[in-house]
N, C-alpha and C. Protein backbone atom coordinates (compact mmCIF):
# COMPACT_ATOMS: atom_id res chain seq x y z
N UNK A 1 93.26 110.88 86.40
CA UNK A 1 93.31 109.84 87.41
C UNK A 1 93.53 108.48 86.76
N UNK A 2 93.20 108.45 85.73
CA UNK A 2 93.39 106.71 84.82
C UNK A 2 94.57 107.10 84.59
N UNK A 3 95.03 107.83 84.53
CA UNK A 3 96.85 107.50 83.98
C UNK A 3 97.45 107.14 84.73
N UNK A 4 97.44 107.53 86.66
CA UNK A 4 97.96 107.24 87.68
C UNK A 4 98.07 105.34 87.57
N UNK A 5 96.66 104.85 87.72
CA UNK A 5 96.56 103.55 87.97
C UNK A 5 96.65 102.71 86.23
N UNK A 6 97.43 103.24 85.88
CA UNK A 6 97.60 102.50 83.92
C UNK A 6 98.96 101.80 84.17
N UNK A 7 99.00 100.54 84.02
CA UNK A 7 100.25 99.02 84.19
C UNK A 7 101.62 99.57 84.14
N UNK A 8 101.99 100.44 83.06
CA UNK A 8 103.26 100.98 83.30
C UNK A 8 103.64 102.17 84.21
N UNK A 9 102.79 102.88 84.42
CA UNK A 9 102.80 103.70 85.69
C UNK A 9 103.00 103.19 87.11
N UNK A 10 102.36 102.28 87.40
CA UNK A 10 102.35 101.31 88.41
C UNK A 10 103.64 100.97 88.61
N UNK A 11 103.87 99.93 87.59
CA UNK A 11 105.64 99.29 87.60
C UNK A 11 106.48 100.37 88.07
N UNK A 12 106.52 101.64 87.53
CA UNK A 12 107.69 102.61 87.30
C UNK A 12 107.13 103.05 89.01
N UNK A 13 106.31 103.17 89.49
CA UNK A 13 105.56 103.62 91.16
C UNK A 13 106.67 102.53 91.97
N UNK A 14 105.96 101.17 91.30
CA UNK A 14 106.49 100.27 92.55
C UNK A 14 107.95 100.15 92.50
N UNK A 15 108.61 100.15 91.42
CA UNK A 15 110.43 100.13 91.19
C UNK A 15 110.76 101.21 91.90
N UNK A 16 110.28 102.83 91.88
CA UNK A 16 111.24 103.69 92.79
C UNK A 16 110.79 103.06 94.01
N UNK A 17 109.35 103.12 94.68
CA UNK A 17 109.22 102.53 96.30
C UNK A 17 110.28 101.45 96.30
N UNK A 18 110.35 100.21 95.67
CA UNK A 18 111.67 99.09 96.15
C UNK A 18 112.96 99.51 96.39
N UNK A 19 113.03 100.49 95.16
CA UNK A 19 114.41 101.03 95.12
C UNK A 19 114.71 102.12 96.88
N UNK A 20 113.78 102.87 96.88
CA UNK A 20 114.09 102.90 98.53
C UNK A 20 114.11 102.97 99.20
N UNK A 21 113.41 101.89 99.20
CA UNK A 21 113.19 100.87 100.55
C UNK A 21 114.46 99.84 100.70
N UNK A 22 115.36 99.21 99.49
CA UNK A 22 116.40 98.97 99.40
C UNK A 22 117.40 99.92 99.58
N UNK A 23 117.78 100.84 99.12
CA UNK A 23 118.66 102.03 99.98
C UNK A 23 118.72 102.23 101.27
N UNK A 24 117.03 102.31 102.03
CA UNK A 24 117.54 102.38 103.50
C UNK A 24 117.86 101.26 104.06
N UNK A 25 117.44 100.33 103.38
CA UNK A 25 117.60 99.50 103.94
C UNK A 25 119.49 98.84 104.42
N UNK A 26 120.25 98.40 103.56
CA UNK A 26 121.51 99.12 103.26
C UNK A 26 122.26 100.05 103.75
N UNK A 27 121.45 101.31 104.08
CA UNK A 27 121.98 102.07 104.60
C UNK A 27 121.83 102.20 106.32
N UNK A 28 121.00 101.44 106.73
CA UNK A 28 120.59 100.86 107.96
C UNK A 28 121.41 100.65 108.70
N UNK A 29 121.79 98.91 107.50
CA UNK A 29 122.46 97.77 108.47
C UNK A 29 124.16 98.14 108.46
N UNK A 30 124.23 99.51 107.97
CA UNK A 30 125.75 99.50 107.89
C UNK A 30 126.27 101.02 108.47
N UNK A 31 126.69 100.88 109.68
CA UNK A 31 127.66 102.14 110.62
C UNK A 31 129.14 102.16 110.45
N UNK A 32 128.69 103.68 110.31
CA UNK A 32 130.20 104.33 110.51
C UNK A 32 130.43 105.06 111.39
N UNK A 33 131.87 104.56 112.08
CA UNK A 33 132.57 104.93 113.10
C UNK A 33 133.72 105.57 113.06
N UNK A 34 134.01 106.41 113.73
CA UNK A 34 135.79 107.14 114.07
C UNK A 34 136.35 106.81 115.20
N UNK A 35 137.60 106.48 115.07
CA UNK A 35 138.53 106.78 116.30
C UNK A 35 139.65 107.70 116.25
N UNK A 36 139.78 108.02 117.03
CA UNK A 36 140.68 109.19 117.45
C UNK A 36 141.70 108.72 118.34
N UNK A 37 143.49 109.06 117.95
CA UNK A 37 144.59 108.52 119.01
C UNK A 37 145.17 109.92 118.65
N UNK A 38 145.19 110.72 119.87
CA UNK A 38 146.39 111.44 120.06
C UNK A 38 147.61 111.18 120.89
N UNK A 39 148.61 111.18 120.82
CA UNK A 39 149.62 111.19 121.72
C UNK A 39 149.98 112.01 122.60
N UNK A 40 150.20 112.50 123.93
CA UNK A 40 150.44 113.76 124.73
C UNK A 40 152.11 114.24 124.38
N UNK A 41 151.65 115.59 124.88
CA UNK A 41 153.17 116.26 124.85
C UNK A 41 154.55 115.88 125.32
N UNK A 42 154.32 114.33 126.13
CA UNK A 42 155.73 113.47 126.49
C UNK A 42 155.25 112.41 125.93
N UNK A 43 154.81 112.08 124.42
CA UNK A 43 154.45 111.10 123.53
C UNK A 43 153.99 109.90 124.17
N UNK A 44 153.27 109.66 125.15
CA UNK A 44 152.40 108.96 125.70
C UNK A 44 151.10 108.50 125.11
N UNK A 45 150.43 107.74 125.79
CA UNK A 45 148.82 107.45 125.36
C UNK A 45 148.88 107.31 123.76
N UNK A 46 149.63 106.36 123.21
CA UNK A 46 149.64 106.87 121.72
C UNK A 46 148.77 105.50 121.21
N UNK A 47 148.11 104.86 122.05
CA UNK A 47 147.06 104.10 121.62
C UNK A 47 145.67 104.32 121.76
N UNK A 48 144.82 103.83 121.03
CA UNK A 48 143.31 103.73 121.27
C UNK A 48 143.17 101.99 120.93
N UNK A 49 141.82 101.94 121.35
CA UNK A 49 140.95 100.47 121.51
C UNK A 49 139.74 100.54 120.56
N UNK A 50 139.51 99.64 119.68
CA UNK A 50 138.04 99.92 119.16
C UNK A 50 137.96 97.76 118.94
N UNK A 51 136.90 97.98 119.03
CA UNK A 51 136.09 96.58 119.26
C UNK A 51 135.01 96.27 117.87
N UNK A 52 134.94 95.30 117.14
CA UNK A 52 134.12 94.66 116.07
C UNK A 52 134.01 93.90 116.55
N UNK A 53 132.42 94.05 116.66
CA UNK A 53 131.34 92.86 117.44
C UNK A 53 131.22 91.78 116.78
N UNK A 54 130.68 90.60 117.67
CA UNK A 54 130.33 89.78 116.99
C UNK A 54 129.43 89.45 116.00
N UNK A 55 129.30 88.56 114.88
CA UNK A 55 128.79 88.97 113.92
C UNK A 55 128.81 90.08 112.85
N UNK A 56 129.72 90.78 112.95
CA UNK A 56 129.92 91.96 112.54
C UNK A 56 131.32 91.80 111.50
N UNK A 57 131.64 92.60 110.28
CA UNK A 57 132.67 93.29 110.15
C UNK A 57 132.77 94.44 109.64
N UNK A 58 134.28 94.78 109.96
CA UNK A 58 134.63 96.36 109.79
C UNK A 58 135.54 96.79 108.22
N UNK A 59 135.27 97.46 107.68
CA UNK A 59 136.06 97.89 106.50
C UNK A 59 136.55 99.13 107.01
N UNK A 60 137.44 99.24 106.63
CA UNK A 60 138.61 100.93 106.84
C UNK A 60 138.37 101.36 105.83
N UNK A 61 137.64 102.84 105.97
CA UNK A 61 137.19 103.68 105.04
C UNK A 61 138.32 104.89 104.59
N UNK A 62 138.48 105.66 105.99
CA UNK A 62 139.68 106.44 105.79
C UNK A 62 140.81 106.46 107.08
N UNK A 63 142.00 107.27 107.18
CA UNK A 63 142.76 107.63 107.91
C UNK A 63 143.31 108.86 107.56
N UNK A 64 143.35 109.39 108.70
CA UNK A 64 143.97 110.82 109.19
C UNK A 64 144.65 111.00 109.88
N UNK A 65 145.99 111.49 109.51
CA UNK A 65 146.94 111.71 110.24
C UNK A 65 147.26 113.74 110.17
N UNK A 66 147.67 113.94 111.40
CA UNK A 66 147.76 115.19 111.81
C UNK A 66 149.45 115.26 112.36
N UNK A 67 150.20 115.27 111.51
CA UNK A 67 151.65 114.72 112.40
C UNK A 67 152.22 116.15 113.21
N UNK A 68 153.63 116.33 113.61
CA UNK A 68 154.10 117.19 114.08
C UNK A 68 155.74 116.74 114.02
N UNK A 69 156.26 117.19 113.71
CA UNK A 69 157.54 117.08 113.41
C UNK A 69 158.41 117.82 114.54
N UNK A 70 158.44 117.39 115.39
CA UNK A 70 159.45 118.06 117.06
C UNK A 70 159.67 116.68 117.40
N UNK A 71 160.94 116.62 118.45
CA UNK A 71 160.81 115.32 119.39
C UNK A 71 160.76 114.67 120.49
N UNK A 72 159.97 113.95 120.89
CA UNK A 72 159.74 113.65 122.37
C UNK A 72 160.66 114.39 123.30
N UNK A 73 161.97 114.61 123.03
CA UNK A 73 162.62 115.07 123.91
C UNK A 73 164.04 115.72 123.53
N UNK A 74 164.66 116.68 124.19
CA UNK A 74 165.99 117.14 123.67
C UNK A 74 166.81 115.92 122.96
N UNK A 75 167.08 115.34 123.20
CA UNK A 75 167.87 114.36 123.61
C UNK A 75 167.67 113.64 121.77
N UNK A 76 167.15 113.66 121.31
CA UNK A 76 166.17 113.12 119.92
C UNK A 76 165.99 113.69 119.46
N UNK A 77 165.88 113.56 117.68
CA UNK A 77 166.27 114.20 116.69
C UNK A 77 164.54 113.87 116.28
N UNK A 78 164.20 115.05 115.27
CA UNK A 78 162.72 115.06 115.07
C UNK A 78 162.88 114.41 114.08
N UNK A 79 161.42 113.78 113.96
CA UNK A 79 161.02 112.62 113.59
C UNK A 79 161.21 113.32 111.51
N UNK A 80 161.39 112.25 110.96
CA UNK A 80 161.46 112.77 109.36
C UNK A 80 159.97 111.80 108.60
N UNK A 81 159.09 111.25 109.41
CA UNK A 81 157.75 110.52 109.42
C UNK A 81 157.16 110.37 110.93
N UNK A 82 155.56 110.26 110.50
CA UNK A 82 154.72 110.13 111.26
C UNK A 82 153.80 108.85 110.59
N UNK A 83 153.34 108.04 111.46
CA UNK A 83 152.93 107.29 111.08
C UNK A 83 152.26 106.40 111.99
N UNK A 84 150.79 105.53 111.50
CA UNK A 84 149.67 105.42 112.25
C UNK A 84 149.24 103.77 111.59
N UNK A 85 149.01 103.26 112.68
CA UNK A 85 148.68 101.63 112.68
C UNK A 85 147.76 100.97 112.76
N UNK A 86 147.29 99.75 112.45
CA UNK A 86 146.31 99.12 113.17
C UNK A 86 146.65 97.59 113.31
N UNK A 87 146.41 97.11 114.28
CA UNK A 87 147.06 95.62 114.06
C UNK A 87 145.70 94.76 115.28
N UNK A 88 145.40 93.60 115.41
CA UNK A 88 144.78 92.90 116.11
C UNK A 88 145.49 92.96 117.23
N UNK A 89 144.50 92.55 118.78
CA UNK A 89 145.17 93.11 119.88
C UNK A 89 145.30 91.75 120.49
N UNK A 90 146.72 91.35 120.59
CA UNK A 90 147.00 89.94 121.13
C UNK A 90 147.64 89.96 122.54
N UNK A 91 147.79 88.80 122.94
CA UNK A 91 148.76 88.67 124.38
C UNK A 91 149.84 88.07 124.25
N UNK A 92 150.13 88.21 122.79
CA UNK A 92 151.60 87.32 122.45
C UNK A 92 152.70 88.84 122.30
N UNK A 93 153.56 88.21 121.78
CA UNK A 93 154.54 89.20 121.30
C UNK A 93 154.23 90.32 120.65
N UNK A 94 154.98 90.49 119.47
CA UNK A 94 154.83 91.21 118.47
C UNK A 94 153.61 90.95 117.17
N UNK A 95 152.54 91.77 117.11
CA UNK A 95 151.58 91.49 116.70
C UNK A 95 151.36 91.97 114.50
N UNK A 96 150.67 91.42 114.13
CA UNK A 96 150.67 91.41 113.44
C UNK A 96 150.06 92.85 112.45
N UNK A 97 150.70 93.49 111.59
CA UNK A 97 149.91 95.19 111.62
C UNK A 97 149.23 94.75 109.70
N UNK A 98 147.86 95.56 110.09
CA UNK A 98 147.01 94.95 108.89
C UNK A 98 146.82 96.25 108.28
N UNK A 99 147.32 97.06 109.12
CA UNK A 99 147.24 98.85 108.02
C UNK A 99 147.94 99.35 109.06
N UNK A 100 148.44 100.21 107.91
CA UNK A 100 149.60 101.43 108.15
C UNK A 100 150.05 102.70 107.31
N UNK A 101 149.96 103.31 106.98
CA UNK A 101 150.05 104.81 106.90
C UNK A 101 151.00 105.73 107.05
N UNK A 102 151.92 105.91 106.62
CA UNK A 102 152.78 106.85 106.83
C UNK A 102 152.85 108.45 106.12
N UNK A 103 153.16 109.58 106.42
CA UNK A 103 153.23 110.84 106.19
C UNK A 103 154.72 110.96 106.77
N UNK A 104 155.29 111.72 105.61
CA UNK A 104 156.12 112.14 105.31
C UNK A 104 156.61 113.72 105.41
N UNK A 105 157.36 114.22 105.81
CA UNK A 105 157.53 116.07 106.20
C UNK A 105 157.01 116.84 105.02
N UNK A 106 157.72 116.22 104.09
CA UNK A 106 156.87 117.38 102.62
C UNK A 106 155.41 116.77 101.89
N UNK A 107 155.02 116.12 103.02
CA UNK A 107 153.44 116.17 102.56
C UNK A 107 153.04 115.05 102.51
N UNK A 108 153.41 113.96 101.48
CA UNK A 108 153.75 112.63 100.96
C UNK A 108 153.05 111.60 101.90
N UNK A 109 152.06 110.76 101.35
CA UNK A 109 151.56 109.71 102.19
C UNK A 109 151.98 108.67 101.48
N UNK A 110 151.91 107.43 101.97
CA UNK A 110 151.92 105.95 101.98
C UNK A 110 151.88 105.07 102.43
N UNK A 111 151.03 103.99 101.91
CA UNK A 111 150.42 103.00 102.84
C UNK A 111 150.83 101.36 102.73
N UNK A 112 150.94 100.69 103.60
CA UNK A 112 151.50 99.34 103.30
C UNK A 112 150.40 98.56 102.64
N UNK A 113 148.92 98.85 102.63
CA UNK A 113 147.72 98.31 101.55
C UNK A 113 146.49 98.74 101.50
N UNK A 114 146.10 99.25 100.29
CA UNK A 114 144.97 100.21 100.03
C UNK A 114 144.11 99.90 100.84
N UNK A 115 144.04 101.07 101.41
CA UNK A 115 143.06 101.03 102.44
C UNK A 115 141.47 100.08 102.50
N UNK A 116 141.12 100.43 101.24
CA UNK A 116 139.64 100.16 100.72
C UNK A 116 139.53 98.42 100.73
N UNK A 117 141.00 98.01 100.94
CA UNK A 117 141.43 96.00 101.09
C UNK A 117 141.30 95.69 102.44
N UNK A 118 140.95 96.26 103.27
CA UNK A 118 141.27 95.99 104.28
C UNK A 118 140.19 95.56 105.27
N UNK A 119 139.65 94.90 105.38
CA UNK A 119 138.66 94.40 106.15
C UNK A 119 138.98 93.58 107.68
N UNK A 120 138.46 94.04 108.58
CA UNK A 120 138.87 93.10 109.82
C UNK A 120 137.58 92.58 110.61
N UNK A 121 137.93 91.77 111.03
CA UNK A 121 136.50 90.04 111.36
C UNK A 121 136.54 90.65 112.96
N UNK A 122 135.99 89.74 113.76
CA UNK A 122 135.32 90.19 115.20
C UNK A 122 136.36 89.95 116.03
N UNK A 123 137.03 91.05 116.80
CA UNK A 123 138.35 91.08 117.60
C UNK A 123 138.16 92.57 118.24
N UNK A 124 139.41 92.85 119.04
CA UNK A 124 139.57 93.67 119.44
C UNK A 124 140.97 94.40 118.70
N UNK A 125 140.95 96.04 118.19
CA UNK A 125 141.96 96.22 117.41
C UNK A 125 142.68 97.29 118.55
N UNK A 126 143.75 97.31 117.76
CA UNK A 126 144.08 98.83 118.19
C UNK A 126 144.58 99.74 117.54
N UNK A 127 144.50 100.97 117.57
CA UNK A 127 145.11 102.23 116.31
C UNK A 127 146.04 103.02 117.14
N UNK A 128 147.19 102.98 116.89
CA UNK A 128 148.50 103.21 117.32
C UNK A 128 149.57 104.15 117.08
N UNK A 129 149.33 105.94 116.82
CA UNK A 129 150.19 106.71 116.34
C UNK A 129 151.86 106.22 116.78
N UNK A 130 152.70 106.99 116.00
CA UNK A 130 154.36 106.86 115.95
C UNK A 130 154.40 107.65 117.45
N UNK A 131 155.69 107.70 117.62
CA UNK A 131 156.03 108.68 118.38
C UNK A 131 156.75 110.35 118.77
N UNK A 132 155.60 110.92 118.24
CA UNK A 132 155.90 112.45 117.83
C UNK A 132 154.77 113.49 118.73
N UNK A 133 155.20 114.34 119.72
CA UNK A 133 154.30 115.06 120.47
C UNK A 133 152.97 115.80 119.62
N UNK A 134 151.52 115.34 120.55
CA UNK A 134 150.58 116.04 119.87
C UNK A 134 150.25 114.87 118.66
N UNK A 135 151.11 114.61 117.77
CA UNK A 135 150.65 114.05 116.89
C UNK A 135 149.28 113.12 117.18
N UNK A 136 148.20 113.04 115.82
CA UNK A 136 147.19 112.77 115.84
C UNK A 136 146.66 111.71 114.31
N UNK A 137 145.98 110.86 114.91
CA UNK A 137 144.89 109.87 113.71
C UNK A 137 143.97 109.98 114.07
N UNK A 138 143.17 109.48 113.32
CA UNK A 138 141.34 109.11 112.79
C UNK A 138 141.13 108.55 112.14
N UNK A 139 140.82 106.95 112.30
CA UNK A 139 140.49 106.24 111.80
C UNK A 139 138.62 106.29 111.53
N UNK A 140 138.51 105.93 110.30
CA UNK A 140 137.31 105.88 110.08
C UNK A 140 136.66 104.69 109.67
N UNK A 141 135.86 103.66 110.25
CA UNK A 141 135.42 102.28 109.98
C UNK A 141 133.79 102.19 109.62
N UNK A 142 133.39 101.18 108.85
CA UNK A 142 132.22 100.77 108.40
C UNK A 142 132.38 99.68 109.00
N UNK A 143 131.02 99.67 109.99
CA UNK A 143 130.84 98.01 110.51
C UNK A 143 129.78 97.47 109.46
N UNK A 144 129.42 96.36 109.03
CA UNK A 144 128.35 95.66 108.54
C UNK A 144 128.35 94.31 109.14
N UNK A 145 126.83 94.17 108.87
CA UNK A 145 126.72 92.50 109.01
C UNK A 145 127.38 91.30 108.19
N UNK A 146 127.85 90.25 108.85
CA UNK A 146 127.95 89.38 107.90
C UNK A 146 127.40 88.80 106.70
């Protein structure tokens, strides 16, 4: 029992308790979220909505793309990429895209900026597949506090 309560025992007691109590703590204040955009079989609905609250921001963790290579319609030649967006949701024109993603038929991804750079402040976004039937994303976000 004297070894329990002896000065360096103590220290090495109270450093793991801080340590986590700092982990949950950390691990608390910070959620992760998915969104999901499929497009329907007449390449419709190929948007979703996701919202970063106030006070809040979001880091882009991952993306998933599920493509399909057919095309909206006879008439159109199938797609030779699939590819998945995110841009801030404005009432102006043509909006500005802060990630993007493309997949390629023989496998091949690429992105206009590493994902892991990408941070977005308190707005409303949107995640935006190409236009290819069925085709599918999943975006995956970390909100934290400021």
């Amino acid at each position: 029992m004297d070894r329990i309560f002896k000065t360096n025992t103590m220290k090495k007691l109270f450093s793991l308790v801080a340590m986590i109590l700092l982990v949950g703590l950390v691990s608390v204040s910070a959620q992760n979220f998915k969104y999901t955009v499929k497009a329907s079989s007449d390449c419709t609905n190929r948007t979703a909505e996701f919202t970063v609250p106030a006070g809040k921001t979001a880091k882009l963790m991952s993306m998933d793309i599920v493509p399909t290579w057919t095309s909206c319609n006879a008439a159109q030649t199938a797609p030779t990429e699939v590819s998945a967006k995110v841009y801030l949701k404005t009432s102006g024109s043509k909006p500005k895209i802060l990630y993007k993603q493309t997949v390629v038929h023989d496998g091949g991804k690429a992105e206009t900026t590493p994902i892991q750079d990408v941070k977005l402040m308190e707005g409303t976004y949107i995640l935006e597949i190409s236009a290819a039937p069925n085709a599918e994303a999943t975006l995956e976000i970390k909100l934290a506090t400021n």
